[in-house]
PDB file of N, CA and C in Angstrom:
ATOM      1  N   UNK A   1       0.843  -1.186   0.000  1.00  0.00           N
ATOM      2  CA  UNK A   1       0.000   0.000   0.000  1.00  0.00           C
ATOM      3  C   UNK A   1       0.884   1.244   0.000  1.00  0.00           C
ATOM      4  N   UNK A   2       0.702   2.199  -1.238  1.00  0.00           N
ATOM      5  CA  UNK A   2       1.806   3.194  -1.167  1.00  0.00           C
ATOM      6  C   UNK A   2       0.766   4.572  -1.577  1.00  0.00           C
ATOM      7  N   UNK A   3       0.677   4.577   0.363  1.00  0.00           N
ATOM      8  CA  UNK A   3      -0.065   5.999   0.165  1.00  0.00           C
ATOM      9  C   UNK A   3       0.479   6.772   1.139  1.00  0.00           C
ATOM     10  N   UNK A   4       1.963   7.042   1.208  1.00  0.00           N
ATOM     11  CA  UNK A   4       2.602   7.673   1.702  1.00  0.00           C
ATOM     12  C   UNK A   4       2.747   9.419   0.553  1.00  0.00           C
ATOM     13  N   UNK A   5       2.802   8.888  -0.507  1.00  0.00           N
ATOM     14  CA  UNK A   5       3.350  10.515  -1.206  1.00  0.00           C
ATOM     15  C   UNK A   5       1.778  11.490  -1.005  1.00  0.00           C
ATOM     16  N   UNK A   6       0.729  10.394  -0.768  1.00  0.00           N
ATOM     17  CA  UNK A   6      -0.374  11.962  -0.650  1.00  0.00           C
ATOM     18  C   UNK A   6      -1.076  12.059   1.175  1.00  0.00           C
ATOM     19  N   UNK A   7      -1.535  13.051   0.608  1.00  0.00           N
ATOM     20  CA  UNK A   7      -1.672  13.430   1.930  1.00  0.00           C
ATOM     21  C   UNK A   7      -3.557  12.894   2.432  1.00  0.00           C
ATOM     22  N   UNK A   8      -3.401  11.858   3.890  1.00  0.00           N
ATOM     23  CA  UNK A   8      -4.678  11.957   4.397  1.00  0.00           C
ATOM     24  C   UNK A   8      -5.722  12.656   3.759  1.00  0.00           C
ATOM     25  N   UNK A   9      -5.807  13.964   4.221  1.00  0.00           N
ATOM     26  CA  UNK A   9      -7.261  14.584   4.281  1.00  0.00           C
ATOM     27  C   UNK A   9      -7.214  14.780   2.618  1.00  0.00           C
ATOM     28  N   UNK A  10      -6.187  14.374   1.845  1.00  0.00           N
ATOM     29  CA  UNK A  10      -6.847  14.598   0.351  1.00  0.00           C
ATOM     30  C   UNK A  10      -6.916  13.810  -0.020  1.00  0.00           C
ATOM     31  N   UNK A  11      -6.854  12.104   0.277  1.00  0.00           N
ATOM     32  CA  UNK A  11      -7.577  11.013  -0.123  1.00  0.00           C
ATOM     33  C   UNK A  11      -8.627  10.866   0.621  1.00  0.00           C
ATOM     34  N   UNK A  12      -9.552  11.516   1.564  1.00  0.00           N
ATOM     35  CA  UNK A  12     -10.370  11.025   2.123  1.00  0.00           C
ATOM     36  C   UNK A  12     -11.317  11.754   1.271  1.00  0.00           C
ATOM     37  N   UNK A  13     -11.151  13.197   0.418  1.00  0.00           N
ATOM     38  CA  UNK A  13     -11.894  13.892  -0.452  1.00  0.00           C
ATOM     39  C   UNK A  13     -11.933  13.115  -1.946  1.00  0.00           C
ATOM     40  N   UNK A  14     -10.880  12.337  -2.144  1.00  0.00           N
ATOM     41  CA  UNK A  14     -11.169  11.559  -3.649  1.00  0.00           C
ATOM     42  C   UNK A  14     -12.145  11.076  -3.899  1.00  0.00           C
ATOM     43  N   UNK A  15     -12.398  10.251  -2.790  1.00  0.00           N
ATOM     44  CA  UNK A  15     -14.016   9.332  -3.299  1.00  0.00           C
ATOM     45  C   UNK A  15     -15.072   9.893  -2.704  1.00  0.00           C
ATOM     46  N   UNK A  16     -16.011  10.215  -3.513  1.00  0.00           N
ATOM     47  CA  UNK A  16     -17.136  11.147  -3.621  1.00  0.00           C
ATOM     48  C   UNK A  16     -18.650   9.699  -3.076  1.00  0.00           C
ATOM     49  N   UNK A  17     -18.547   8.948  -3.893  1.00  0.00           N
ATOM     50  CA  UNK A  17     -19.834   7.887  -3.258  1.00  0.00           C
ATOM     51  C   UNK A  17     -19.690   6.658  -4.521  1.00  0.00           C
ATOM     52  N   UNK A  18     -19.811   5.204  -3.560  1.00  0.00           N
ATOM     53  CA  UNK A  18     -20.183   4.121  -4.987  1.00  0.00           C
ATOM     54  C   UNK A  18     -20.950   4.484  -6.129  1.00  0.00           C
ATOM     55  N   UNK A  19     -20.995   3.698  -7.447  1.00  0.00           N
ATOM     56  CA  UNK A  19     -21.982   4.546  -8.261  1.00  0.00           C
ATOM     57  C   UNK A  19     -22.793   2.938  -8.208  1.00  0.00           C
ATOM     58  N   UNK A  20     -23.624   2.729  -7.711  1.00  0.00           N
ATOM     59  CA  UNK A  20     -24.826   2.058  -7.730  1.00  0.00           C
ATOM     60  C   UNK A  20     -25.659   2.174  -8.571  1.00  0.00           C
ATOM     61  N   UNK A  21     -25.711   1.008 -10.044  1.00  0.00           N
ATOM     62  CA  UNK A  21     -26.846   0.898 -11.103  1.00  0.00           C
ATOM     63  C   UNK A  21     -26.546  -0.620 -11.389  1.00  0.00           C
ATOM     64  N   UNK A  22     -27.439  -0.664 -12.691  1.00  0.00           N
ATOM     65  CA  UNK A  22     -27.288  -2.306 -12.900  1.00  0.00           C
ATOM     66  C   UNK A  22     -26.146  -2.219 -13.478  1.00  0.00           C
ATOM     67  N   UNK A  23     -25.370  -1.282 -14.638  1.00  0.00           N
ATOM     68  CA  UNK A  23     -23.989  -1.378 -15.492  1.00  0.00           C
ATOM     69  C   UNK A  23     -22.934  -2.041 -14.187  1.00  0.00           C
ATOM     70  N   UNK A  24     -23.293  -0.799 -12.905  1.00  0.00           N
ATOM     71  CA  UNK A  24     -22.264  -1.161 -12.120  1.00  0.00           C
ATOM     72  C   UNK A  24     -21.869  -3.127 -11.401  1.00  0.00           C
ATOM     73  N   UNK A  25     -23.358  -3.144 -10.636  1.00  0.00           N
ATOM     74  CA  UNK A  25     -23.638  -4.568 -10.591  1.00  0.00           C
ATOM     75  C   UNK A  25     -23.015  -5.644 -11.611  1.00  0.00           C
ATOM     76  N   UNK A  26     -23.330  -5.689 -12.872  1.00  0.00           N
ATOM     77  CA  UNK A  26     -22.660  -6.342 -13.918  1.00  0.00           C
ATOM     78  C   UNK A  26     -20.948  -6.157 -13.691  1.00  0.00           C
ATOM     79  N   UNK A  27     -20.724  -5.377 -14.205  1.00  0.00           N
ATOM     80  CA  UNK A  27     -19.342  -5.090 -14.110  1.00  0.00           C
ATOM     81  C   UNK A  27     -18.782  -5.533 -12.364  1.00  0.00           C
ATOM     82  N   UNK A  28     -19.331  -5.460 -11.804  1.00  0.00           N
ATOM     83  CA  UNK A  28     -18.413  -5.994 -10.240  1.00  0.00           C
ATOM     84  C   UNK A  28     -18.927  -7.382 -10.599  1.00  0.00           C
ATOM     85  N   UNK A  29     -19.708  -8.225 -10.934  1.00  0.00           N
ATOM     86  CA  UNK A  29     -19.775  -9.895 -11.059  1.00  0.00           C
ATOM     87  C   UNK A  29     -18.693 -10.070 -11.856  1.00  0.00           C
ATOM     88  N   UNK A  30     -18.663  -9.448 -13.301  1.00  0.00           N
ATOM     89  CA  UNK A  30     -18.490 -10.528 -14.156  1.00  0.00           C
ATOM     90  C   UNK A  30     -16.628 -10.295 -14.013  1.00  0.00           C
ATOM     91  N   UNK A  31     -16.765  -8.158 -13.527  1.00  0.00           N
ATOM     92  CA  UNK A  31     -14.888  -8.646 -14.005  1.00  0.00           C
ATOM     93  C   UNK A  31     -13.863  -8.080 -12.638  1.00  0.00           C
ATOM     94  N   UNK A  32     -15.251  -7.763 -11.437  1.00  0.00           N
ATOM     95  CA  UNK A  32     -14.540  -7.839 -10.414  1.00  0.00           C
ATOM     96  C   UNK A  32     -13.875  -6.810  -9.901  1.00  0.00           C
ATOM     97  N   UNK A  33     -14.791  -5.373 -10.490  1.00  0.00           N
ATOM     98  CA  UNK A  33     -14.245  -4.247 -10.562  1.00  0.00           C
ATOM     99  C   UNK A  33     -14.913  -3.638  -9.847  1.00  0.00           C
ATOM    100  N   UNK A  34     -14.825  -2.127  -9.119  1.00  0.00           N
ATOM    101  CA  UNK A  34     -16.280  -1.078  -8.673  1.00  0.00           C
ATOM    102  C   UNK A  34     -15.837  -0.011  -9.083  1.00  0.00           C
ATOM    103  N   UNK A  35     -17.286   0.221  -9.188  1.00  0.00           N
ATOM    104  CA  UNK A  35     -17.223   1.793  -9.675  1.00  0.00           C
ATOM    105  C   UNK A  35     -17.536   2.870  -8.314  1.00  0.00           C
ATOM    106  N   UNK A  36     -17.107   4.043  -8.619  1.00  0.00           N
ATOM    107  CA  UNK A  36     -16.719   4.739  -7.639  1.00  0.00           C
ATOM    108  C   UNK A  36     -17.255   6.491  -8.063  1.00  0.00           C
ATOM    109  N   UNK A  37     -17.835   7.153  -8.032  1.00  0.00           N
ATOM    110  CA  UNK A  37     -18.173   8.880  -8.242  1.00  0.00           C
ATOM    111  C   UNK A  37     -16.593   9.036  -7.917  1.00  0.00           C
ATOM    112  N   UNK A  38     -15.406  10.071  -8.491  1.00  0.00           N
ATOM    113  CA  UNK A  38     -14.427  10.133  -7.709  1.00  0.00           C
ATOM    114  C   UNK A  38     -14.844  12.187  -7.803  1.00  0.00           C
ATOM    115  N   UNK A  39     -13.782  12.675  -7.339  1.00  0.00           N
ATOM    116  CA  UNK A  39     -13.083  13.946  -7.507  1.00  0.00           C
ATOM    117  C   UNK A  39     -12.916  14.886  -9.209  1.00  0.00           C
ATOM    118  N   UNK A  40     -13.058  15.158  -9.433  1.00  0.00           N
ATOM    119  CA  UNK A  40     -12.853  15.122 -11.050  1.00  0.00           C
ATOM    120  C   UNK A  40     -10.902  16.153 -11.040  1.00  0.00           C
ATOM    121  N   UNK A  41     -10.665  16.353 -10.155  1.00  0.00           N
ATOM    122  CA  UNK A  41      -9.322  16.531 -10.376  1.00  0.00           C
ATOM    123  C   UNK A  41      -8.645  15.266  -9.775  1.00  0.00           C
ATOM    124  N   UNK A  42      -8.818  14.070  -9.494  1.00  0.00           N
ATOM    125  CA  UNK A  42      -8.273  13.197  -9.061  1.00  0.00           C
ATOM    126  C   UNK A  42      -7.453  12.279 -10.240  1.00  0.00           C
ATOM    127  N   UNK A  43      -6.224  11.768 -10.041  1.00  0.00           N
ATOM    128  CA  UNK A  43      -5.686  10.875 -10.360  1.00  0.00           C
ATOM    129  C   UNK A  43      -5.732   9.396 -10.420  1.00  0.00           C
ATOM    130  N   UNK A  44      -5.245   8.669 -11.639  1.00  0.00           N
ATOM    131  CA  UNK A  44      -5.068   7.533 -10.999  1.00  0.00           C
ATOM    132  C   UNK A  44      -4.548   6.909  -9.928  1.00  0.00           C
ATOM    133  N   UNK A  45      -3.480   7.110  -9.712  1.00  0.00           N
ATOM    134  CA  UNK A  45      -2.451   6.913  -7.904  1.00  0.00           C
ATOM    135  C   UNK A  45      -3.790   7.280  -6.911  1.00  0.00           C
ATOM    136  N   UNK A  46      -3.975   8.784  -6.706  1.00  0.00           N
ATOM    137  CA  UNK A  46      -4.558   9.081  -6.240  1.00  0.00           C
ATOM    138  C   UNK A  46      -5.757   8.279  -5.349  1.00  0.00           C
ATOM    139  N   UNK A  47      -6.811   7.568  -6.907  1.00  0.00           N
ATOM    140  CA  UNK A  47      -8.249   6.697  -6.650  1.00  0.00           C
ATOM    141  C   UNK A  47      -7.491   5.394  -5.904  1.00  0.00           C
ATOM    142  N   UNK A  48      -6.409   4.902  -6.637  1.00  0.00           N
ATOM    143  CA  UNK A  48      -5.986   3.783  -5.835  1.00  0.00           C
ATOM    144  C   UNK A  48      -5.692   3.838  -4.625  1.00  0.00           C
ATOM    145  N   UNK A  49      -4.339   4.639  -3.926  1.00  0.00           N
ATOM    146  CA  UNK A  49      -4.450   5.013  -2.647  1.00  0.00           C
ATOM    147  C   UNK A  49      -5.867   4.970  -2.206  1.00  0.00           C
ATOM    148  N   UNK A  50      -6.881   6.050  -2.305  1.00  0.00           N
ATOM    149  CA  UNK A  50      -7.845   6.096  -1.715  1.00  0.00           C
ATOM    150  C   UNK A  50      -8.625   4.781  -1.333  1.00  0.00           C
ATOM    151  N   UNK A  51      -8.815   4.415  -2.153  1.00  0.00           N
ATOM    152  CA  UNK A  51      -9.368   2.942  -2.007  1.00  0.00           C
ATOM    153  C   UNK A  51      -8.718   1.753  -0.906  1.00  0.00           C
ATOM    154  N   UNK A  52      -7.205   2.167  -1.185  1.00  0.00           N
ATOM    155  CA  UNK A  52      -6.420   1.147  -0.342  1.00  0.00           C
ATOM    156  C   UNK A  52      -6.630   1.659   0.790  1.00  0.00           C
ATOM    157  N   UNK A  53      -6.615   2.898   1.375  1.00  0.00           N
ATOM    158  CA  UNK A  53      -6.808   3.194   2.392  1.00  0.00           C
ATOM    159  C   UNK A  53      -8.170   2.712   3.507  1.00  0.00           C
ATOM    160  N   UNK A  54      -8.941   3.501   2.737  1.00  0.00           N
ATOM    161  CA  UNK A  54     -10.678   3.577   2.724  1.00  0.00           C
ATOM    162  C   UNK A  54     -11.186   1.834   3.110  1.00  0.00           C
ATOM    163  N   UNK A  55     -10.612   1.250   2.398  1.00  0.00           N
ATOM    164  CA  UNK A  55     -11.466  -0.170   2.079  1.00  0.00           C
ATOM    165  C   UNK A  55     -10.348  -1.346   2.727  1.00  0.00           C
ATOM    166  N   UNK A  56      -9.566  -0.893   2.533  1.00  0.00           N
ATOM    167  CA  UNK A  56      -8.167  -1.917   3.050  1.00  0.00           C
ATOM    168  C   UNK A  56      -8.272  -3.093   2.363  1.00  0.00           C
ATOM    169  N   UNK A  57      -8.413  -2.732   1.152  1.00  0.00           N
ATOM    170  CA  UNK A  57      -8.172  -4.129   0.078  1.00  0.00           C
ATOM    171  C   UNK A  57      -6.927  -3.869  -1.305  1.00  0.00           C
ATOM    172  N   UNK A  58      -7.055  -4.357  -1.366  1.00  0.00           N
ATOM    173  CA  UNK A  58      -5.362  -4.356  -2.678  1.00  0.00           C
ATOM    174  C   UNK A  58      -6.231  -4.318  -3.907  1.00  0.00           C
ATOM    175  N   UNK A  59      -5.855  -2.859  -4.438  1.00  0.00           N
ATOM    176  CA  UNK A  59      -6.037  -2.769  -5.814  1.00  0.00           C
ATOM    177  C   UNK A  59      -5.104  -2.747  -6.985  1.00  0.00           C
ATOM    178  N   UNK A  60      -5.669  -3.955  -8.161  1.00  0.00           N
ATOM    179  CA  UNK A  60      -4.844  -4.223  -8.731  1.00  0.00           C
ATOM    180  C   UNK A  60      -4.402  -2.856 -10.431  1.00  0.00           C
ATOM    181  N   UNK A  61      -5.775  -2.339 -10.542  1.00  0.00           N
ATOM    182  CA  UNK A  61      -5.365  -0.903 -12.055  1.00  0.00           C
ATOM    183  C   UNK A  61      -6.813  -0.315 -11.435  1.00  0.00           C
ATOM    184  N   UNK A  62      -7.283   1.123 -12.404  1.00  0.00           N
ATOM    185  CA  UNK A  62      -7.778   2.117 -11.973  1.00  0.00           C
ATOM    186  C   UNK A  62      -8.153   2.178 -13.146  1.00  0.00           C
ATOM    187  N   UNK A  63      -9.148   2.340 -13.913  1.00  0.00           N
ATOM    188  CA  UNK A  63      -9.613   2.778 -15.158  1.00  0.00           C
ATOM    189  C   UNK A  63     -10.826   4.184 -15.426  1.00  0.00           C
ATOM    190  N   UNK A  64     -10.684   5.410 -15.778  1.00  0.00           N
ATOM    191  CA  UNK A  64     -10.949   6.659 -15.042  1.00  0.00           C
ATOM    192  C   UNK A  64     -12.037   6.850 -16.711  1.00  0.00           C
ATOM    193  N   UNK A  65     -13.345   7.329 -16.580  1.00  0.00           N
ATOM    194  CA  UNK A  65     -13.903   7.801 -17.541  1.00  0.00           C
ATOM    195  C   UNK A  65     -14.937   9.071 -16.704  1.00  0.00           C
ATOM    196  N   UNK A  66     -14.294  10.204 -17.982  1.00  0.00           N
ATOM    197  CA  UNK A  66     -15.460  11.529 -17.797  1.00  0.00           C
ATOM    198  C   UNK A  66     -16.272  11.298 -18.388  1.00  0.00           C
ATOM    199  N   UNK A  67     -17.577  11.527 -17.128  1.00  0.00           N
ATOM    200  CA  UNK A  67     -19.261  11.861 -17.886  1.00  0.00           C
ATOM    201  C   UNK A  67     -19.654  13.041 -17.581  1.00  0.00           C
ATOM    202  N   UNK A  68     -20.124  13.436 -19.378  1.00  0.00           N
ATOM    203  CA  UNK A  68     -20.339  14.233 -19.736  1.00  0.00           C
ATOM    204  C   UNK A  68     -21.615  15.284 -19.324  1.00  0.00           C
ATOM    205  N   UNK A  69     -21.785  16.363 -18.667  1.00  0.00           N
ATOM    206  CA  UNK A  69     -22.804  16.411 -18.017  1.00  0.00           C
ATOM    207  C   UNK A  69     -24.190  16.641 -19.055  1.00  0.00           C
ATOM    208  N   UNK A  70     -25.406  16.257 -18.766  1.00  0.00           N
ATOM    209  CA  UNK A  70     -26.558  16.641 -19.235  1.00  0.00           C
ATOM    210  C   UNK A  70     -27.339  17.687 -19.776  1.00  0.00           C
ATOM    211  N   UNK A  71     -27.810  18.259 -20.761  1.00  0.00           N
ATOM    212  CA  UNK A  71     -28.681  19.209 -21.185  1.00  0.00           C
ATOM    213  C   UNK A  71     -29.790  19.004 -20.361  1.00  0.00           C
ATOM    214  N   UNK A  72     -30.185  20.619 -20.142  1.00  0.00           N
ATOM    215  CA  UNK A  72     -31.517  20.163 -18.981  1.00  0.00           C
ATOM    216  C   UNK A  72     -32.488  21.637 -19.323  1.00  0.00           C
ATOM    217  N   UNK A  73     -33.400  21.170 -19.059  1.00  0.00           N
ATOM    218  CA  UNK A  73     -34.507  22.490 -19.119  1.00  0.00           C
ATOM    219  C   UNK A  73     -34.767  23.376 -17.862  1.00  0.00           C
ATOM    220  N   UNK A  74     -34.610  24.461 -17.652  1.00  0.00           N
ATOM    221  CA  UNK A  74     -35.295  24.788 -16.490  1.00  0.00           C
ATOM    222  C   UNK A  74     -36.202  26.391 -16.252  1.00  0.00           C
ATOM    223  N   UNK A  75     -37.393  25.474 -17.286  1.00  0.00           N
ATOM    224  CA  UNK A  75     -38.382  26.809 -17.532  1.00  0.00           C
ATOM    225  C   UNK A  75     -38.409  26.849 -18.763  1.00  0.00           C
ATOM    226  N   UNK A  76     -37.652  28.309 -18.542  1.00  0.00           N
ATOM    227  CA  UNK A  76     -38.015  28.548 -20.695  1.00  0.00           C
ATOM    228  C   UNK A  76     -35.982  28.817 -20.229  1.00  0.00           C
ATOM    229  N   UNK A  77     -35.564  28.511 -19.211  1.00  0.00           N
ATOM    230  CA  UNK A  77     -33.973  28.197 -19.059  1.00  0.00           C
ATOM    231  C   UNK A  77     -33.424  27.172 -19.724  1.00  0.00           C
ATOM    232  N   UNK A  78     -32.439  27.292 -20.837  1.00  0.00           N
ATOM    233  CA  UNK A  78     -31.587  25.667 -20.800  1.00  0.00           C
ATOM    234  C   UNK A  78     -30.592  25.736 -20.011  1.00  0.00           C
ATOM    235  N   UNK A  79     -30.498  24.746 -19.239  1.00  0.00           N
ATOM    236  CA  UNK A  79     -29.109  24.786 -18.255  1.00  0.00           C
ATOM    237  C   UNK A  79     -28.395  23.680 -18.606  1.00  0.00           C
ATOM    238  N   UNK A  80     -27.381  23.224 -17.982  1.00  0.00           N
ATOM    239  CA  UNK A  80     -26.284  21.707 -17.929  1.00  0.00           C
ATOM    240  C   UNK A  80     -25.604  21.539 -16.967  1.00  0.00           C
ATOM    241  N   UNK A  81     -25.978  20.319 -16.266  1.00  0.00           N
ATOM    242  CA  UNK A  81     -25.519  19.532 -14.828  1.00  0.00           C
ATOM    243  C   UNK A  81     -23.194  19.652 -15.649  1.00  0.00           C
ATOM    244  N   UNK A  82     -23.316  19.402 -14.274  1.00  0.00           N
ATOM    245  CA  UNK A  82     -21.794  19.630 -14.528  1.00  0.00           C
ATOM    246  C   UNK A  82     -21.166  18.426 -14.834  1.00  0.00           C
ATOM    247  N   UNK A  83     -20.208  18.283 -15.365  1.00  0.00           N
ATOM    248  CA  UNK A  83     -19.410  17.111 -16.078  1.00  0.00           C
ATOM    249  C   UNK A  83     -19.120  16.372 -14.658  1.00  0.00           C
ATOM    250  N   UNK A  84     -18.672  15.190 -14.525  1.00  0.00           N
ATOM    251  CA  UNK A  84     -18.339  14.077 -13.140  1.00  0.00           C
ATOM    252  C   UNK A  84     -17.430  13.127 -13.997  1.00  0.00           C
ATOM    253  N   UNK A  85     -16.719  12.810 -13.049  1.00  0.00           N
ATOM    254  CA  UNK A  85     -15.441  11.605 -13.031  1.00  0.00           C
ATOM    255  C   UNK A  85     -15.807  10.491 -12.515  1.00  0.00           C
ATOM    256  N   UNK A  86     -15.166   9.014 -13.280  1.00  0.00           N
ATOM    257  CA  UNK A  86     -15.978   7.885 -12.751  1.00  0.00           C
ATOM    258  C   UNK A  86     -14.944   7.198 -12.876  1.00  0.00           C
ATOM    259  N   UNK A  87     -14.335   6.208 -11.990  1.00  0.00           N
ATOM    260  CA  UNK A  87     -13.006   5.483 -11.853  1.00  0.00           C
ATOM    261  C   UNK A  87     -13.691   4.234 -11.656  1.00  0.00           C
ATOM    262  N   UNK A  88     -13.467   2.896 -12.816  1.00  0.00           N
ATOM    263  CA  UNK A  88     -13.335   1.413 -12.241  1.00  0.00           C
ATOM    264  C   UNK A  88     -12.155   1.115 -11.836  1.00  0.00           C
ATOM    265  N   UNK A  89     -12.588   0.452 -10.175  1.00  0.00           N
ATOM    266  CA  UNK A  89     -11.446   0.183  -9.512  1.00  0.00           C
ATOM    267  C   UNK A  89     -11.329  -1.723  -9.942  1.00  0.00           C
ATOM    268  N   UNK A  90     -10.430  -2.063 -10.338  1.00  0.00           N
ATOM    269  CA  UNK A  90     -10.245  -3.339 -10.188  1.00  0.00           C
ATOM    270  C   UNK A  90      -9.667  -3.702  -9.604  1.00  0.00           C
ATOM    271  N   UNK A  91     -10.048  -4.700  -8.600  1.00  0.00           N
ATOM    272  CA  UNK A  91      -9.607  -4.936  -7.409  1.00  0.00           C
ATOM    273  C   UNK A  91      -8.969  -6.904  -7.410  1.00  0.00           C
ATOM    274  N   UNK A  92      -7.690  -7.133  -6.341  1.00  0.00           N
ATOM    275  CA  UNK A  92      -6.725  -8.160  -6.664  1.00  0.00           C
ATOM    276  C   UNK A  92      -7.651  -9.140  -6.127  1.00  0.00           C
ATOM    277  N   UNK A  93      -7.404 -10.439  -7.030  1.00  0.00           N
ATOM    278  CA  UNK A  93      -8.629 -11.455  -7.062  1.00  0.00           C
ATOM    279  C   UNK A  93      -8.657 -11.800  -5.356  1.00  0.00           C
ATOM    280  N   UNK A  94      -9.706 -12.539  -5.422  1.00  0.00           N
ATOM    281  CA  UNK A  94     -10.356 -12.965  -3.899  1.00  0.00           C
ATOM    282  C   UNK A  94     -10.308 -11.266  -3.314  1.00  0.00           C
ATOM    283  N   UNK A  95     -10.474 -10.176  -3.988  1.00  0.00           N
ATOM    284  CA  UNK A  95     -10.716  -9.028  -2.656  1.00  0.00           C
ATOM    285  C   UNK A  95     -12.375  -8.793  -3.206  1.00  0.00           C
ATOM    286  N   UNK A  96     -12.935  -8.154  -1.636  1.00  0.00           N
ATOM    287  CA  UNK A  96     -14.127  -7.715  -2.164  1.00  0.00           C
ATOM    288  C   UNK A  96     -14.360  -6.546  -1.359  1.00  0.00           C
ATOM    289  N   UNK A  97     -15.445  -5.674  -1.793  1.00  0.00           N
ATOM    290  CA  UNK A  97     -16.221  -4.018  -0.994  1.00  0.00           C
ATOM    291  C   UNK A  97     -17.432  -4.874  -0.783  1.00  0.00           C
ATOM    292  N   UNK A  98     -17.851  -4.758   0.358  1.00  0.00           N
ATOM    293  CA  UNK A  98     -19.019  -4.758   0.548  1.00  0.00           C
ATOM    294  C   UNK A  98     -19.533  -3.853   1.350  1.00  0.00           C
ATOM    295  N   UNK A  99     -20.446  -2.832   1.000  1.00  0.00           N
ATOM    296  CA  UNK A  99     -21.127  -1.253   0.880  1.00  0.00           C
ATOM    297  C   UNK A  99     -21.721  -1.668   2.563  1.00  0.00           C
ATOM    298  N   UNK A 100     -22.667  -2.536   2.160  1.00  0.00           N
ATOM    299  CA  UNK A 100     -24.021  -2.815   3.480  1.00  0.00           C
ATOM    300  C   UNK A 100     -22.558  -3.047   4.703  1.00  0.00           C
ATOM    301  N   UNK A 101     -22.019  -4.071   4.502  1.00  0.00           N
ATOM    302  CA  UNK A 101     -21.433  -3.825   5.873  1.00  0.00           C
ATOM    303  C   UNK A 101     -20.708  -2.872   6.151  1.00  0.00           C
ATOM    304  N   UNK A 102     -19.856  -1.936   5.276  1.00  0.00           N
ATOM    305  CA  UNK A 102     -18.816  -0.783   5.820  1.00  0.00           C
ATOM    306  C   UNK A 102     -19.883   0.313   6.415  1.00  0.00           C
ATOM    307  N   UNK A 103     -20.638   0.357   5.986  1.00  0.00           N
ATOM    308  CA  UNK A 103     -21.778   1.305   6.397  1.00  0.00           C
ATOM    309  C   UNK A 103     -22.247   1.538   7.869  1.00  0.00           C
ATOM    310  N   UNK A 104     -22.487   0.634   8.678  1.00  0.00           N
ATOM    311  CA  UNK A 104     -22.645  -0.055   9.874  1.00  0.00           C
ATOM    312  C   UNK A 104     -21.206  -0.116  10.461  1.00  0.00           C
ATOM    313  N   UNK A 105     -20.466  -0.379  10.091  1.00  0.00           N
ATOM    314  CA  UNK A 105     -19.492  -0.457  10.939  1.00  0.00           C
ATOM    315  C   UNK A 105     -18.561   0.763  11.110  1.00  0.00           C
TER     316      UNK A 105
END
């Protein structure tokens, strides 16, 4: 675990919340990965540390995609939700997150 070069209180700001849908579900069965809301100035190193820290499981790569934010109406307003960062964490075989119990504990 090499989360010595950053600092605490700015990996505890990287991860923003799981992203919970069915894409995500799929993707953690079949290849063992999670998805994660991150920081949108965050790094790869960065999401990993965080994770290693946060979860205390060994992550094995970090795969980072921007979504693009939404066209939206508001009134006779057009507005647009702001762009967000989304990191699959793939994580080293036999590790797992499980949400329901970190939650509680």
């Amino acid at each position: 675990m090499s989360n010595q070069k950053f600092s605490q209180e700015r990996l505890m700001n990287v991860l923003q919340a799981p992203q919970i849908s069915e894409k995500a579900t799929y993707v953690a069965e079949k290849y063992e990965q999670v998805i994660f809301r991150v920081d949108s100035t965050a790094t790869k190193p960065e999401i990993k540390a965080a994770v290693e820290l946060m979860f205390k499981v060994d992550v094995e790569s970090v795969q980072v995609a921007l979504v693009k934010g939404k066209q939206k109406r508001f009134g006779k307003f057009m507005g647009r939700r702001k762009n967000w960062k989304k990191a699959y964490v793939c994580l080293a075989p036999g590790q797992k997150i499980n949400f329901a119990e970190s939650e509680q504990g």
